[in-house]
C-alpha atoms as a PDB file:
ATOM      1  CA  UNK A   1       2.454   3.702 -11.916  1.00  0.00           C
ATOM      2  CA  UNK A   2       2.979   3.853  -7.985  1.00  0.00           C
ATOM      3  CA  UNK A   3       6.278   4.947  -6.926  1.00  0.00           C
ATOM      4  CA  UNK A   4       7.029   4.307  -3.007  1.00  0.00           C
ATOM      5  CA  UNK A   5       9.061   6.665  -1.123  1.00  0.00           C
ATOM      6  CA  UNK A   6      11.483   6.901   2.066  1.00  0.00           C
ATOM      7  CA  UNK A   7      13.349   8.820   4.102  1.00  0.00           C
ATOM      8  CA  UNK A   8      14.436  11.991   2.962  1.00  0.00           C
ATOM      9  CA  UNK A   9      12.292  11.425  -0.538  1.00  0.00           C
ATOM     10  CA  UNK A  10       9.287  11.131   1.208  1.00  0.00           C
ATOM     11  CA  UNK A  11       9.516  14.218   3.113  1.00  0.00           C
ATOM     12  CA  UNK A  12      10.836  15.744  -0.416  1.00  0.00           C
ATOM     13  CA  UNK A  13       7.552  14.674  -2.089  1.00  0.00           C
ATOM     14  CA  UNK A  14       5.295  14.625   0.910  1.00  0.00           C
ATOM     15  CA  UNK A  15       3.957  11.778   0.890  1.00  0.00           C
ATOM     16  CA  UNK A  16       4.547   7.631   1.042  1.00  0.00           C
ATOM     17  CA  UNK A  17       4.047   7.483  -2.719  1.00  0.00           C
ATOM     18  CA  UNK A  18       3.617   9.049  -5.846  1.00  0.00           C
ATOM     19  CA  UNK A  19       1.607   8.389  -8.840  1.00  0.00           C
ATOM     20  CA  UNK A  20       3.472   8.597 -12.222  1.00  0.00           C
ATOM     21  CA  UNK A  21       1.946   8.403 -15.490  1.00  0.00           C
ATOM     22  CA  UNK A  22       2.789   4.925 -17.055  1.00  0.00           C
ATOM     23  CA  UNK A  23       3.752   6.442 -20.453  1.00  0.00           C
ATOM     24  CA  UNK A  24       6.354   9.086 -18.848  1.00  0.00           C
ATOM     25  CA  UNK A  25       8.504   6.515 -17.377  1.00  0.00           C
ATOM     26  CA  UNK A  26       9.250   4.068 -20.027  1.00  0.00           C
ATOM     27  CA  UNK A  27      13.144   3.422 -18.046  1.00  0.00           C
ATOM     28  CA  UNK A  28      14.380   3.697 -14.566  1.00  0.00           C
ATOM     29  CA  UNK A  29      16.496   6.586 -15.924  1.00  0.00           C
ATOM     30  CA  UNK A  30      13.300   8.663 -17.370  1.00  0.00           C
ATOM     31  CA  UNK A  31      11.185   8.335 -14.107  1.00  0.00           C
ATOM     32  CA  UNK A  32      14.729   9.587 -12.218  1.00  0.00           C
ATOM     33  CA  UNK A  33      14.127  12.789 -14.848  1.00  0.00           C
ATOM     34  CA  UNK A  34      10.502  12.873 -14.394  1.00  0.00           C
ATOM     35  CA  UNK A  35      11.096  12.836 -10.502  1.00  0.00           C
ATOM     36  CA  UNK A  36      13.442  15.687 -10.728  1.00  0.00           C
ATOM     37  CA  UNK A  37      11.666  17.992 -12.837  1.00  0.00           C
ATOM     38  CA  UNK A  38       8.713  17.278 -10.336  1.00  0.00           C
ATOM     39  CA  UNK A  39      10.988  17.902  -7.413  1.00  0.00           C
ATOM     40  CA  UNK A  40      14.119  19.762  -7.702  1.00  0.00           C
ATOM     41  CA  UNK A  41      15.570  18.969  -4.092  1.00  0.00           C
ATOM     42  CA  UNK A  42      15.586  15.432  -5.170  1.00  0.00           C
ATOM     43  CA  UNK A  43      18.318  16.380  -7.636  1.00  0.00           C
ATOM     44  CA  UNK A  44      20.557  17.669  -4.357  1.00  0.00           C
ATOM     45  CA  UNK A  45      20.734  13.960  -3.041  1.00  0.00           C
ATOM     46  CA  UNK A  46      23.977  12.832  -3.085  1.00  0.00           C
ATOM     47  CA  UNK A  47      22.851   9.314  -4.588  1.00  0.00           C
ATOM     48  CA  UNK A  48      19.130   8.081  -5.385  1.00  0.00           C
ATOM     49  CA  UNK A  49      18.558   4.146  -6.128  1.00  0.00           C
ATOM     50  CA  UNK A  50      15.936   2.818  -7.548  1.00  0.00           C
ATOM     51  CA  UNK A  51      14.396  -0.353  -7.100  1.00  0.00           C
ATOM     52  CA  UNK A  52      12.357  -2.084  -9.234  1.00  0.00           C
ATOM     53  CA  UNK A  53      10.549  -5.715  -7.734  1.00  0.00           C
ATOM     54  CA  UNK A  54      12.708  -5.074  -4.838  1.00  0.00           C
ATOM     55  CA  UNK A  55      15.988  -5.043  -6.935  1.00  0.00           C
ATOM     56  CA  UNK A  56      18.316  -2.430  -7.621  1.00  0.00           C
ATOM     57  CA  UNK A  57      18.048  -1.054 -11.125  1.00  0.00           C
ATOM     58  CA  UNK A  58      19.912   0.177 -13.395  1.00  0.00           C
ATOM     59  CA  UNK A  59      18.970   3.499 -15.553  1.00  0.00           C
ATOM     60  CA  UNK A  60      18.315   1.568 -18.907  1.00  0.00           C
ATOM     61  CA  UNK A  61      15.991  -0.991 -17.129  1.00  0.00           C
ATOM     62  CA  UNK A  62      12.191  -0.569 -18.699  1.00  0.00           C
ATOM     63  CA  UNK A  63       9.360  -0.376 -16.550  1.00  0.00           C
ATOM     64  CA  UNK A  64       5.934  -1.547 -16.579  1.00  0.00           C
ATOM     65  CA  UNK A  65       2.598  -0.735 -15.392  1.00  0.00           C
ATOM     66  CA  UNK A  66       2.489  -3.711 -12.741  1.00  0.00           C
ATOM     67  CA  UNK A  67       6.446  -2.949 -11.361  1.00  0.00           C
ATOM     68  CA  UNK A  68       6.967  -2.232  -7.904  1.00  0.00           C
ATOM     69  CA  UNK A  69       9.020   1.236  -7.595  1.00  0.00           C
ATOM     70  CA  UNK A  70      10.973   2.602  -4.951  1.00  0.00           C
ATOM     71  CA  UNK A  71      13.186   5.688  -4.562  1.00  0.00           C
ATOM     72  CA  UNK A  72      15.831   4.622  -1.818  1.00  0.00           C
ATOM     73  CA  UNK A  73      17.601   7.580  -0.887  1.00  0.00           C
ATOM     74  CA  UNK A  74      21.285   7.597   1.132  1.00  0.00           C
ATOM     75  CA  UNK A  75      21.293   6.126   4.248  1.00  0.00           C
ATOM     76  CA  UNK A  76      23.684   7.221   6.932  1.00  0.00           C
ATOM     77  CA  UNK A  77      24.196   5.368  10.134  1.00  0.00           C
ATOM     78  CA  UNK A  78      26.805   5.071  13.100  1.00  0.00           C
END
């Protein structure tokens, strides 16, 4: 599964996107884990979304192979 990343995630992970193995993420809330256990700093964001098909998703949400992920990490602006 391809996982899209920006702004602070993507310089967390170092790169655009990241490939996850489709039988690790069965729910939004598992890939968050999987994510984090990759990549500790993620777990110092203050808030991570995830979207799934462009949508916001909850942790409980399932996932499939042909989803569109994407972390979304806090945005600040002025």
């Amino acid at each position: 599964m391809k996982v899209l990343t920006f702004g602070i995630t993507k310089d967390i992970i170092g790169s655009r996107s990241l490939e996850v193995p489709s039988n690790l993420a069965l729910t939004v809330g598992e890939l968050r884990q999987y994510v984090i256990s990759k990549y500790p700093k993620m777990e110092k964001l203050k808030s991570l979304a995830i979207a799934v098909n462009e949508e916001y998703a909850t942790d409980d949400k399932r996932l499939i192979e042909s989803d569109v992920v994407a972390l979304i990490p806090p945005v600040s602006g002025g």
